[in-house]
C-alpha atoms as a PDB file:
ATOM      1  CA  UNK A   1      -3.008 -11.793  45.655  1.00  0.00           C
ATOM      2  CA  UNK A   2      -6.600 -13.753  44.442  1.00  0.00           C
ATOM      3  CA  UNK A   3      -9.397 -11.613  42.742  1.00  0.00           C
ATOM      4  CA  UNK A   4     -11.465 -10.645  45.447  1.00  0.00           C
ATOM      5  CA  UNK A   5     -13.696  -7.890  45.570  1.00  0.00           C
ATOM      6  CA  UNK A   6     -12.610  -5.359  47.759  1.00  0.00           C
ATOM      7  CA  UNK A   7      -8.706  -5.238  46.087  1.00  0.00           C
ATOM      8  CA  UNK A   8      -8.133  -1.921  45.021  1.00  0.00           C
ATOM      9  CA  UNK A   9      -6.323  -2.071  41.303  1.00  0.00           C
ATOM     10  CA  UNK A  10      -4.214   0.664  40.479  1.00  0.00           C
ATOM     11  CA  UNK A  11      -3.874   1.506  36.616  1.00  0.00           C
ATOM     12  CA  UNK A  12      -0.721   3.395  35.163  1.00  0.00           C
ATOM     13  CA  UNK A  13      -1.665   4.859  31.981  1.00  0.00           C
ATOM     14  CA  UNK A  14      -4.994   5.871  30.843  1.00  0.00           C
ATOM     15  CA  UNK A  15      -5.216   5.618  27.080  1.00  0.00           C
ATOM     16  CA  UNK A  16      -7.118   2.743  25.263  1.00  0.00           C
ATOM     17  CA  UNK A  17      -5.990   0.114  26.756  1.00  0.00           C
ATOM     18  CA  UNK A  18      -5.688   1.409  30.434  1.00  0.00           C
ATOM     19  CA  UNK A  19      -8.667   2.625  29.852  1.00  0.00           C
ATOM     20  CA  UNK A  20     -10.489  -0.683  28.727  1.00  0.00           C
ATOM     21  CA  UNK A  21      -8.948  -2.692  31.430  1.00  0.00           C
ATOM     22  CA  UNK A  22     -10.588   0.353  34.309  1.00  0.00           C
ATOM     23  CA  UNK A  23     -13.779  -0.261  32.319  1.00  0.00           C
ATOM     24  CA  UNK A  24     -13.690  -3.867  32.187  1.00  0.00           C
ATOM     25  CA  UNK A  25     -12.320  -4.319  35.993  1.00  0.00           C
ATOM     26  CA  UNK A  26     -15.273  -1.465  37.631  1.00  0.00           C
ATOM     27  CA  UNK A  27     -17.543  -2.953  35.804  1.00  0.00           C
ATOM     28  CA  UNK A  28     -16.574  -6.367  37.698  1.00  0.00           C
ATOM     29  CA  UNK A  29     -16.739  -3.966  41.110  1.00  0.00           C
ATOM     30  CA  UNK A  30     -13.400  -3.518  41.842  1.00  0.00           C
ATOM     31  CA  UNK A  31     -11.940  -0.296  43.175  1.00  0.00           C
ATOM     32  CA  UNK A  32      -9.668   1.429  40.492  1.00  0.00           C
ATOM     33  CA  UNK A  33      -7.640   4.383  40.622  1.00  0.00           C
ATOM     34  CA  UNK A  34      -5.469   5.868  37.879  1.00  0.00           C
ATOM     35  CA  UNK A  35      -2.699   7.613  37.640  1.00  0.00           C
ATOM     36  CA  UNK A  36      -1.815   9.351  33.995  1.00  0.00           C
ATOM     37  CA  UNK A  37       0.018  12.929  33.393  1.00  0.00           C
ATOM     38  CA  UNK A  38      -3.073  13.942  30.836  1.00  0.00           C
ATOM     39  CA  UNK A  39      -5.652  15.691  33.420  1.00  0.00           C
ATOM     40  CA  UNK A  40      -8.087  15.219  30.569  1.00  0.00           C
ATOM     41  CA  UNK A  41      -7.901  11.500  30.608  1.00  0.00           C
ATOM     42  CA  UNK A  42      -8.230  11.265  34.736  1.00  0.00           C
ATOM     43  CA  UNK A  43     -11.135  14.366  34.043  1.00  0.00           C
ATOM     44  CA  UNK A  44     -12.732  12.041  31.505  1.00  0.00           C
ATOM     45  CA  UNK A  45     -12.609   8.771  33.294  1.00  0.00           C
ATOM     46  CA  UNK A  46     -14.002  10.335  36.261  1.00  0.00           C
ATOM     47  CA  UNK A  47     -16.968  11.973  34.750  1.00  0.00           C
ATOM     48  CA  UNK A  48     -17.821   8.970  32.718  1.00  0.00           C
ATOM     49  CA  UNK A  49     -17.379   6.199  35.961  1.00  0.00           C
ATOM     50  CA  UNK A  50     -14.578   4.404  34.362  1.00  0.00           C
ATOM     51  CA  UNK A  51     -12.453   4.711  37.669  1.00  0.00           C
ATOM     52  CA  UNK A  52     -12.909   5.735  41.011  1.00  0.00           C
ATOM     53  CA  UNK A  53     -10.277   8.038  41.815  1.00  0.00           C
ATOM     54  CA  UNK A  54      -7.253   9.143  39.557  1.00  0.00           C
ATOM     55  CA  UNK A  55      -4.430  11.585  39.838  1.00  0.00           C
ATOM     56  CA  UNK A  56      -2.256  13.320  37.321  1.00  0.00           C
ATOM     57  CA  UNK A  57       1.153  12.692  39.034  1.00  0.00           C
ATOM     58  CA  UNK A  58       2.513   9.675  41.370  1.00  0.00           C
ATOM     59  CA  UNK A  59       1.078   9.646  44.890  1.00  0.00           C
ATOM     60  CA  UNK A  60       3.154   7.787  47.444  1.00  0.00           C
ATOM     61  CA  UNK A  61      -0.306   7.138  49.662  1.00  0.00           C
ATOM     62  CA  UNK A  62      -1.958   5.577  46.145  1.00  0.00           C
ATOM     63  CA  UNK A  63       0.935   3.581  45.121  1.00  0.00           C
ATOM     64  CA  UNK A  64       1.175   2.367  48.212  1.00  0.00           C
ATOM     65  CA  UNK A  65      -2.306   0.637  49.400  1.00  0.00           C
ATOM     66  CA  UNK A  66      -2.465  -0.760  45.826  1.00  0.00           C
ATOM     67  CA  UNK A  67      -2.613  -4.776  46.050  1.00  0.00           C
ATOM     68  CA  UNK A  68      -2.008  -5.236  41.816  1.00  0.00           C
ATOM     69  CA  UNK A  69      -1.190  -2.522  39.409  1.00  0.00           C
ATOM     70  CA  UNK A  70      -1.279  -2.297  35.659  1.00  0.00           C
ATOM     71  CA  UNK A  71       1.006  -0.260  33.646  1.00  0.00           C
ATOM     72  CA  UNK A  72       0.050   0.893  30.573  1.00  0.00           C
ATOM     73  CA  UNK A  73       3.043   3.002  29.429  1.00  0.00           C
ATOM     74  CA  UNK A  74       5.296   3.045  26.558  1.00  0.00           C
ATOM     75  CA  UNK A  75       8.183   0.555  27.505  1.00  0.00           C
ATOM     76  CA  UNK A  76      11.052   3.458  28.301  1.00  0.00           C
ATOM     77  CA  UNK A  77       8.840   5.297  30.169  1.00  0.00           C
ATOM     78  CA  UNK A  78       7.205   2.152  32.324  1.00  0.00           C
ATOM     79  CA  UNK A  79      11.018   1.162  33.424  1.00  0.00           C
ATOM     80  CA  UNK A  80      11.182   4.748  34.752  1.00  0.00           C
ATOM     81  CA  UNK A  81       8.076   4.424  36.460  1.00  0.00           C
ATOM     82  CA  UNK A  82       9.254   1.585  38.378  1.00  0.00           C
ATOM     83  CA  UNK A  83      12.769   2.923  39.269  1.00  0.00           C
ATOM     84  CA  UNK A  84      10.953   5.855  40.389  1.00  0.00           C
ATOM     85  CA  UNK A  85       8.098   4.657  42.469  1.00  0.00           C
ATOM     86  CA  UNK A  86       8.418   0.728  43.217  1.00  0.00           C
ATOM     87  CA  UNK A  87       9.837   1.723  47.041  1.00  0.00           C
ATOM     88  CA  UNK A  88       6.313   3.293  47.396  1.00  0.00           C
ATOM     89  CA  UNK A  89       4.452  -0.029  46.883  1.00  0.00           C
ATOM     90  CA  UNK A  90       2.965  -1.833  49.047  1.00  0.00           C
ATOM     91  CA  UNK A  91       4.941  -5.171  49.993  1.00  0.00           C
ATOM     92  CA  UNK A  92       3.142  -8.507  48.173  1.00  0.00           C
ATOM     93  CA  UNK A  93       1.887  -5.888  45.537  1.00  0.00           C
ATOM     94  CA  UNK A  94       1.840  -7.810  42.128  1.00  0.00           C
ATOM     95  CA  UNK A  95       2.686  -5.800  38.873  1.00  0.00           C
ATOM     96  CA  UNK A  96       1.318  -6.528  34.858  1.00  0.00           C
ATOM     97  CA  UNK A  97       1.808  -4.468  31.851  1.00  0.00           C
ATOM     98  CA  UNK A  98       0.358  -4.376  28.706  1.00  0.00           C
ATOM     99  CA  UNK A  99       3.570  -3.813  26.666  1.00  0.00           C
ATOM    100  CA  UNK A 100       4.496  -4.985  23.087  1.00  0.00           C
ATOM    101  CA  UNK A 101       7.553  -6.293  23.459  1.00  0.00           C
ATOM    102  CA  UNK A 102       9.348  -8.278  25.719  1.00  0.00           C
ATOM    103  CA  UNK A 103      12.793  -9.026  26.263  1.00  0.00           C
ATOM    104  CA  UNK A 104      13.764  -5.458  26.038  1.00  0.00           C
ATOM    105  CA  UNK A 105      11.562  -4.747  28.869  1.00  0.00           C
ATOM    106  CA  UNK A 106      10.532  -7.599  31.484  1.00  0.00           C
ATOM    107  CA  UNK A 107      14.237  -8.849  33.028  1.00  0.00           C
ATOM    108  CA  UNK A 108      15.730  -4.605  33.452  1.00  0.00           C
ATOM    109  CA  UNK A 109      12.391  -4.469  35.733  1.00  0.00           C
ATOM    110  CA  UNK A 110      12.815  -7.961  37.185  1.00  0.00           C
ATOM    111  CA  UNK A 111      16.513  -7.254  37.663  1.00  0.00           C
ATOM    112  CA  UNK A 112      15.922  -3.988  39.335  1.00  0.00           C
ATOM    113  CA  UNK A 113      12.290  -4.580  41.591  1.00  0.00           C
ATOM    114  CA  UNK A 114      12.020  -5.221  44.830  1.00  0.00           C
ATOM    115  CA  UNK A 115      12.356  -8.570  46.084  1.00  0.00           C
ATOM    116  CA  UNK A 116       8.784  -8.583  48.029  1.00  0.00           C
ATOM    117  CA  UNK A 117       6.918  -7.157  44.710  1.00  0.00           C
ATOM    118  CA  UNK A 118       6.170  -9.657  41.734  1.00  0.00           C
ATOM    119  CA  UNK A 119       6.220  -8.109  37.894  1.00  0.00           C
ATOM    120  CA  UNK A 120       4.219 -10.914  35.579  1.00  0.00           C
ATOM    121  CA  UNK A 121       4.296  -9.501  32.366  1.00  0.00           C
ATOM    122  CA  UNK A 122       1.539  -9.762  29.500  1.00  0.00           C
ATOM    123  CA  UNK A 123       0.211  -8.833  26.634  1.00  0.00           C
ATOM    124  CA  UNK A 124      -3.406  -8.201  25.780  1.00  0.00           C
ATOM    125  CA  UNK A 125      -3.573  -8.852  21.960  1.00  0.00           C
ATOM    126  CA  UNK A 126      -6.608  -6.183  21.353  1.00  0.00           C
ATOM    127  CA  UNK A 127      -7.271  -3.379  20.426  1.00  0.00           C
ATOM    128  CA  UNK A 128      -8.138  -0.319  18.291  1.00  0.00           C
ATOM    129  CA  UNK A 129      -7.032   2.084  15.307  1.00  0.00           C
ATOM    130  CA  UNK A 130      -8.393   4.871  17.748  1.00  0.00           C
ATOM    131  CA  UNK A 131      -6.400   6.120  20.662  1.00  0.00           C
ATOM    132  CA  UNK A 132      -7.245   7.365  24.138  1.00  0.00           C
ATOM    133  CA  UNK A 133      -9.362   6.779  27.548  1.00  0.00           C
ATOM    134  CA  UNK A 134     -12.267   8.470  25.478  1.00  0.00           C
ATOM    135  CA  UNK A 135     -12.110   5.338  23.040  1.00  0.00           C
ATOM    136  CA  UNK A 136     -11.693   2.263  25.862  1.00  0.00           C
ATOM    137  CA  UNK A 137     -14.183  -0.110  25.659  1.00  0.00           C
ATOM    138  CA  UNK A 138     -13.581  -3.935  27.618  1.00  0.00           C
ATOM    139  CA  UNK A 139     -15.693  -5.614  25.304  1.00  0.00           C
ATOM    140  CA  UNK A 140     -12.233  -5.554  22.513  1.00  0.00           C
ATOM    141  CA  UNK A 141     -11.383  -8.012  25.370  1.00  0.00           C
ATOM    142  CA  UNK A 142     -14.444 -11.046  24.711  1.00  0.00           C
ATOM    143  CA  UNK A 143     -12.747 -13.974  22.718  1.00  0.00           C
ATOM    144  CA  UNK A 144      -9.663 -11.838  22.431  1.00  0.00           C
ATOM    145  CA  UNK A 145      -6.045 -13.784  22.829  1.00  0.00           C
ATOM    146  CA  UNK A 146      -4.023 -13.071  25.936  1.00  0.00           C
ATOM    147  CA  UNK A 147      -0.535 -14.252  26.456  1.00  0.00           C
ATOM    148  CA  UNK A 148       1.062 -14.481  29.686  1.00  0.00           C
ATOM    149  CA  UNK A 149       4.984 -13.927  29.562  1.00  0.00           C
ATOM    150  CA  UNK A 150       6.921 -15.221  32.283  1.00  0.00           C
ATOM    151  CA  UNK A 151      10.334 -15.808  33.318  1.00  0.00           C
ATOM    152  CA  UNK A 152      12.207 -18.224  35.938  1.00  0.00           C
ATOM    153  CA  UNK A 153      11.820 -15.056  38.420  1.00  0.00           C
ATOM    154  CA  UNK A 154       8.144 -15.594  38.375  1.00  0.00           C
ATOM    155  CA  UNK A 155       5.839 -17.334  40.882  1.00  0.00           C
ATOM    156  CA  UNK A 156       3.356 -19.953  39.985  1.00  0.00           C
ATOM    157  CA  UNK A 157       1.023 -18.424  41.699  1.00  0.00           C
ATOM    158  CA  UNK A 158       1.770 -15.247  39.531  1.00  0.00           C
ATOM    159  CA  UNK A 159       0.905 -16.293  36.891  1.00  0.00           C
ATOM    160  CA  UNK A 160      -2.041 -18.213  37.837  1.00  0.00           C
ATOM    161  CA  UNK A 161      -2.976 -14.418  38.968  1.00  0.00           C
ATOM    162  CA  UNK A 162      -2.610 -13.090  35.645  1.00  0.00           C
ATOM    163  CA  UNK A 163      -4.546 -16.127  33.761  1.00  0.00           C
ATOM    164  CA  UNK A 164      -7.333 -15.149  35.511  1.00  0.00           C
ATOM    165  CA  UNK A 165      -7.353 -11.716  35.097  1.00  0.00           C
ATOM    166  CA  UNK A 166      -7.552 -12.500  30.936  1.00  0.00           C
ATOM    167  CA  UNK A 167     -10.508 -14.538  32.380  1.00  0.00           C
ATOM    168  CA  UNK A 168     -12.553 -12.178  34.131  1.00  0.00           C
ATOM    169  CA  UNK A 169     -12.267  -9.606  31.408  1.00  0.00           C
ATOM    170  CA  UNK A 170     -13.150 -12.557  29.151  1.00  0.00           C
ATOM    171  CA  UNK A 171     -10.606 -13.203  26.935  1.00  0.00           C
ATOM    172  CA  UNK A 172     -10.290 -16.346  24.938  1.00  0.00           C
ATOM    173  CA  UNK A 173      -7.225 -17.984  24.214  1.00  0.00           C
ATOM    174  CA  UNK A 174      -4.642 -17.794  27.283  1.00  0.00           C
ATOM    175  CA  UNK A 175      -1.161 -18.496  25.882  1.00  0.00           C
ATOM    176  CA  UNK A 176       2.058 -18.728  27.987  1.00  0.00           C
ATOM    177  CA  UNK A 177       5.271 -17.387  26.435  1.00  0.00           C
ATOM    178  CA  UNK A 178       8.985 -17.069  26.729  1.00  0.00           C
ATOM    179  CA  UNK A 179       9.484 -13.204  26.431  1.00  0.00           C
ATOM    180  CA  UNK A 180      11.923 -14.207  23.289  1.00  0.00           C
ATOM    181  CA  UNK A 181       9.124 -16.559  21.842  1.00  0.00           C
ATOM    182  CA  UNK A 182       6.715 -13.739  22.234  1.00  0.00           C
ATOM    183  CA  UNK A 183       8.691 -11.119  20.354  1.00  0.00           C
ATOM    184  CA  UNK A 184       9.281 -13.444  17.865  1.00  0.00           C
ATOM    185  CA  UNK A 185       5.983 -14.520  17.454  1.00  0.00           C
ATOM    186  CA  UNK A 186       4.852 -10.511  17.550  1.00  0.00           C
ATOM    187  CA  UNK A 187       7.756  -9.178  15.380  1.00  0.00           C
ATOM    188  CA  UNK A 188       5.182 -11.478  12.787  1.00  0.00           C
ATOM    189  CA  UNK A 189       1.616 -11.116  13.698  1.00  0.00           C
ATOM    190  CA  UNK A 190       1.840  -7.470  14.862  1.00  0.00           C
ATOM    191  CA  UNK A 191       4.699  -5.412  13.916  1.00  0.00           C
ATOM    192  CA  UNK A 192       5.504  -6.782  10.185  1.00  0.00           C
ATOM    193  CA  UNK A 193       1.401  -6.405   9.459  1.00  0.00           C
ATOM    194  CA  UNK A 194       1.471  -2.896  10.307  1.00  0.00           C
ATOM    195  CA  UNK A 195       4.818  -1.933   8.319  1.00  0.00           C
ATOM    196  CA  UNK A 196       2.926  -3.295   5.294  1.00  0.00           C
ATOM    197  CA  UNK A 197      -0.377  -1.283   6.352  1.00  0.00           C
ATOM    198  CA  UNK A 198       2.391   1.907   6.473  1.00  0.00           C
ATOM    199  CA  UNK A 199       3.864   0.438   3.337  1.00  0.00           C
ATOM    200  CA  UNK A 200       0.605   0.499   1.532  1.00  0.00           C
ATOM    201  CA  UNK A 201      -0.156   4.061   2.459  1.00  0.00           C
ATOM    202  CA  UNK A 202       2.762   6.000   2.254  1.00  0.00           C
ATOM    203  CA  UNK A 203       3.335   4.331  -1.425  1.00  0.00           C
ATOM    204  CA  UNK A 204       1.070   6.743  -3.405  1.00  0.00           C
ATOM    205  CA  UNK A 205       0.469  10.176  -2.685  1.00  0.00           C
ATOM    206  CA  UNK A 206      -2.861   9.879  -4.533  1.00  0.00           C
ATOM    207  CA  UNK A 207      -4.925  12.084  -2.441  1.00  0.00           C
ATOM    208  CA  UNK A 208      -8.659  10.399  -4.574  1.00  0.00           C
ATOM    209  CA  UNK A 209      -8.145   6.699  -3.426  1.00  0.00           C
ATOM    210  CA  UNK A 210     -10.824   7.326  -1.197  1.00  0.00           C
ATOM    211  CA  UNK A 211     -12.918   7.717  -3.906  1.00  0.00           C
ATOM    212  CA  UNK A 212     -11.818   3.985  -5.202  1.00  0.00           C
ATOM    213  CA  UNK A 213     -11.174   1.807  -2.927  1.00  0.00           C
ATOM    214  CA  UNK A 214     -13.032  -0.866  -1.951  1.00  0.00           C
ATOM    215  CA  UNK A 215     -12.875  -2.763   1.494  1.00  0.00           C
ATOM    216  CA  UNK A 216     -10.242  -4.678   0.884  1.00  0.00           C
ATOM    217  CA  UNK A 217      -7.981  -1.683   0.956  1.00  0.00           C
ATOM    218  CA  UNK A 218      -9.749  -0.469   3.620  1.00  0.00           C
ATOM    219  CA  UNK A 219      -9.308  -3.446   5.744  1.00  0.00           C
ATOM    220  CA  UNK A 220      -5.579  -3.926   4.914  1.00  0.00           C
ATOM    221  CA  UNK A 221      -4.481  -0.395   5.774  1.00  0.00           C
ATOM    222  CA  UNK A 222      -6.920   0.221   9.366  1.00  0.00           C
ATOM    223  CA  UNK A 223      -4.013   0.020  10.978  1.00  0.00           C
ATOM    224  CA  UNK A 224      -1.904   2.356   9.526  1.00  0.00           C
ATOM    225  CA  UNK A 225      -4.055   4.921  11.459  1.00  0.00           C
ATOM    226  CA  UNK A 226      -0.764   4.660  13.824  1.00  0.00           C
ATOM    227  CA  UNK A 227       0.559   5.952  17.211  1.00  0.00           C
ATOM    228  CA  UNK A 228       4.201   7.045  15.675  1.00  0.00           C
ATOM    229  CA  UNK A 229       5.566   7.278  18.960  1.00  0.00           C
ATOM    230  CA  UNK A 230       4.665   4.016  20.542  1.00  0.00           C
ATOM    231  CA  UNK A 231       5.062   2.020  17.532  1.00  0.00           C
ATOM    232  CA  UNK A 232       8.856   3.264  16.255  1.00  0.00           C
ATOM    233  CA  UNK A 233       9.777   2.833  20.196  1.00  0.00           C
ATOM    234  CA  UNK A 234       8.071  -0.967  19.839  1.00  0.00           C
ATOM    235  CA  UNK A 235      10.183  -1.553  16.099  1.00  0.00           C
ATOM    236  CA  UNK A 236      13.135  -0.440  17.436  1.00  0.00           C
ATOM    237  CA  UNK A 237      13.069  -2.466  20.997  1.00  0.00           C
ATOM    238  CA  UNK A 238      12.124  -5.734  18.796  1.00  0.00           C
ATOM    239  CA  UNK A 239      14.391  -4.845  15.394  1.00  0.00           C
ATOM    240  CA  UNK A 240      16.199  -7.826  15.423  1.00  0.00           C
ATOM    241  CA  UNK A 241      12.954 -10.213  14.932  1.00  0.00           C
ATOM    242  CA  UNK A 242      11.224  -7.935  12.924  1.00  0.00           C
ATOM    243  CA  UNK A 243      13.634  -7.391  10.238  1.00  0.00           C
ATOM    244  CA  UNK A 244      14.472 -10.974  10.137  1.00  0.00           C
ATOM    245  CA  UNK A 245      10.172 -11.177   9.583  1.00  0.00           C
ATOM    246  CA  UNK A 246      10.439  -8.613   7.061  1.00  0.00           C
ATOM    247  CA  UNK A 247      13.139 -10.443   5.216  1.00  0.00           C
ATOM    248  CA  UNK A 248      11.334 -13.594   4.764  1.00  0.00           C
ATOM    249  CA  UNK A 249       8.187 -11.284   3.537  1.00  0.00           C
ATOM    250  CA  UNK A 250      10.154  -9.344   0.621  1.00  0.00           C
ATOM    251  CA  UNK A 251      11.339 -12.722  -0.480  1.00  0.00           C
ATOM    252  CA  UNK A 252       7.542 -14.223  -0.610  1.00  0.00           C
ATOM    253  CA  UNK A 253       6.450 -10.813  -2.442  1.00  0.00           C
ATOM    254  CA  UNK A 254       9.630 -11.010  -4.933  1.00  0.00           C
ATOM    255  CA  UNK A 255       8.330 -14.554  -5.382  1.00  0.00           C
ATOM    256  CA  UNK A 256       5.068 -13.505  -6.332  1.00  0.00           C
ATOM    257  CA  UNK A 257       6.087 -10.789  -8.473  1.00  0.00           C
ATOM    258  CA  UNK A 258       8.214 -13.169 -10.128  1.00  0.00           C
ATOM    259  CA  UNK A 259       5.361 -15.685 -10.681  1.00  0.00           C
ATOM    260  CA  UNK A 260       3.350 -12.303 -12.357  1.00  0.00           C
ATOM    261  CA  UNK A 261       5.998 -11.244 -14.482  1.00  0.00           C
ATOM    262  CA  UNK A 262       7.068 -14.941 -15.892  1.00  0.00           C
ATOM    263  CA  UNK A 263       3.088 -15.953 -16.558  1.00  0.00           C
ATOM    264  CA  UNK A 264       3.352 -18.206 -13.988  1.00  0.00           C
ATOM    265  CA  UNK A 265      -0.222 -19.350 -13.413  1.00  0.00           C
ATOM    266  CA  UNK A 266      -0.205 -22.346 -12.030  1.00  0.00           C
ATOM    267  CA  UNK A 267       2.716 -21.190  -9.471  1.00  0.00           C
ATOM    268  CA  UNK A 268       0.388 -18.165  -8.663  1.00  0.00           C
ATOM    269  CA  UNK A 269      -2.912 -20.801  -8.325  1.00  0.00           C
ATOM    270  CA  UNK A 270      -0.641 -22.969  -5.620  1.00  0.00           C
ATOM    271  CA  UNK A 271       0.104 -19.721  -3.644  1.00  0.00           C
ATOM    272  CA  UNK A 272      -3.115 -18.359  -3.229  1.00  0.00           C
ATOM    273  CA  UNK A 273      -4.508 -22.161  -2.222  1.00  0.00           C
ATOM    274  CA  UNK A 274      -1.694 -22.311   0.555  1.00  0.00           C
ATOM    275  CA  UNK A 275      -2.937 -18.593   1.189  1.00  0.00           C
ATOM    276  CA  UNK A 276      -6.501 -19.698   1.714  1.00  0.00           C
ATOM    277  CA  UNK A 277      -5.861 -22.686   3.657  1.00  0.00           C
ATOM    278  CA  UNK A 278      -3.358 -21.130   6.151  1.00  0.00           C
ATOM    279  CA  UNK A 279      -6.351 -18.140   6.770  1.00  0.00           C
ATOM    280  CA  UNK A 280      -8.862 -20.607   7.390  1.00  0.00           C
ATOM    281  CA  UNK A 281      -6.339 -21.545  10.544  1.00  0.00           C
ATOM    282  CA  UNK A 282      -7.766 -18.219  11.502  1.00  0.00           C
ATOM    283  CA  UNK A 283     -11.459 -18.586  11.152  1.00  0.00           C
ATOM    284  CA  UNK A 284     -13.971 -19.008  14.119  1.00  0.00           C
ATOM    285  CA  UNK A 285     -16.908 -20.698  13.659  1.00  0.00           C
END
């Protein structure tokens, strides 16, 4: 399927990033339906022109005449989906997701799909401390990274279709991935960050820091604003890499603290120039 005008696009799961996607996409003039259990999210999107038609439960009729869908579910719950529904779509339909890990996920639904449908999995690295349709908003999208995730089950043409969907909605950086080397890389610059952001908040009960902190803090723990249920379903599917990430962190931090407790000044001056040349890796002029 190309990226022509009149394809309808069919989005599973409403919340921020289902949402931003149906804002991103209309705003480009395609058709979009939706299809999410919370009849305030379709009531929302509807009254604020973010799709054109949505439903709160699957409809054989709107599975069927989509040409691509995006799924925007927790992992379990989008392999359900798909044993549920995929003899509803339409044949030569072509599936993405949005999910946050990988190898847990993309070859059950490969293994299990229809042989005339095409899953090409990828991940969308944006987004927002805020949850919900009522928060979407495609411009998280401009300059953002993308990563395609592919298997040998996968088309060439597939993902050339999802490259340029991270193009239209103007990402940046297009990266393609292994599903293992995207977990691993993830179980890093995703998942370890925001068990230190929970770290760093559930370390002190002091109700005041508010009334300290500067932005530093501020900046380090936005995350920790967290969707519990997504995120210990996204730990768990990915524990392997992330604990072996988290390893090689408490080691660092016991070196540091080492460094603190033994005077160790010029040991602590080397670590924080490493520090600041790695970050400037990071920087965008």
């Amino acid at each position: 399927m190309e990226w022509i005008s009149d394809s309808n696009i069919l989005i599973v799961g409403l919340g921020l990033i289902g949402g931003s996607y149906a804002k991103g996409l209309k705003r480009l003039g395609y058709n979009i339906t939706a299809i999410d259990s919370d009849p305030y999210a379709i009531e929302y999107a509807l009254k604020n022109n973010i799709i054109d038609d949505g439903y709160t439960t699957p409809d054989e009729y709107v599975i069927g005449r989509a040409d691509a869908i995006i799924i925007a579910l927790y992992p379990e719950v989008f392999k359900k989906w798909i044993a549920d529904n995929q003899y509803f779509l339409k044949s030569g339909a072509i599936i993405t997701d949005v999910t946050g890990v990988k190898s847990g996920i993309v070859y059950d639904i490969q293994n299990d799909l229809r042989d005339d449908v095409e899953f090409i999995s990828a991940h969308p690295m944006a987004g927002k401390e805020n949850r919900g349709v009522q928060n979407s908003d495609d411009r998280i999208f401009r300059d953002a990274n993308f990563i395609v995730v592919p298997t040998n089950k996968n088309s060439h043409k597939a993902i050339h279709w999802c490259e340029s969907l991270a193009k239209i909605l103007g990402f940046g950086k297009i990266s393609v991935l292994t599903p293992s080397e995207h977990d691993k890389m993830i179980g890093f610059v995703s998942q370890l960050t925001h068990c230190i952001a929970i770290s760093l908040m559930t370390c002190s009960d002091n109700k005041h820091l508010a009334d300290y902190t500067g932005d530093s803090f501020r900046d380090l723990t936005r995350i920790a604003k967290i969707n519990e249920t997504m995120w210990s379903e996204l730990f768990l599917l990915n524990k392997d890499f992330l604990t072996e990430e988290m390893d090689k962190f408490i080691e660092e931090f016991d070196s540091i603290k080492q460094m603190i407790k033994n005077d160790d000044v010029e040991g602590l001056k080397e670590k924080m120039r490493l520090s600041t040349e790695r970050r400037s890796y990071f920087d965008i002029d």
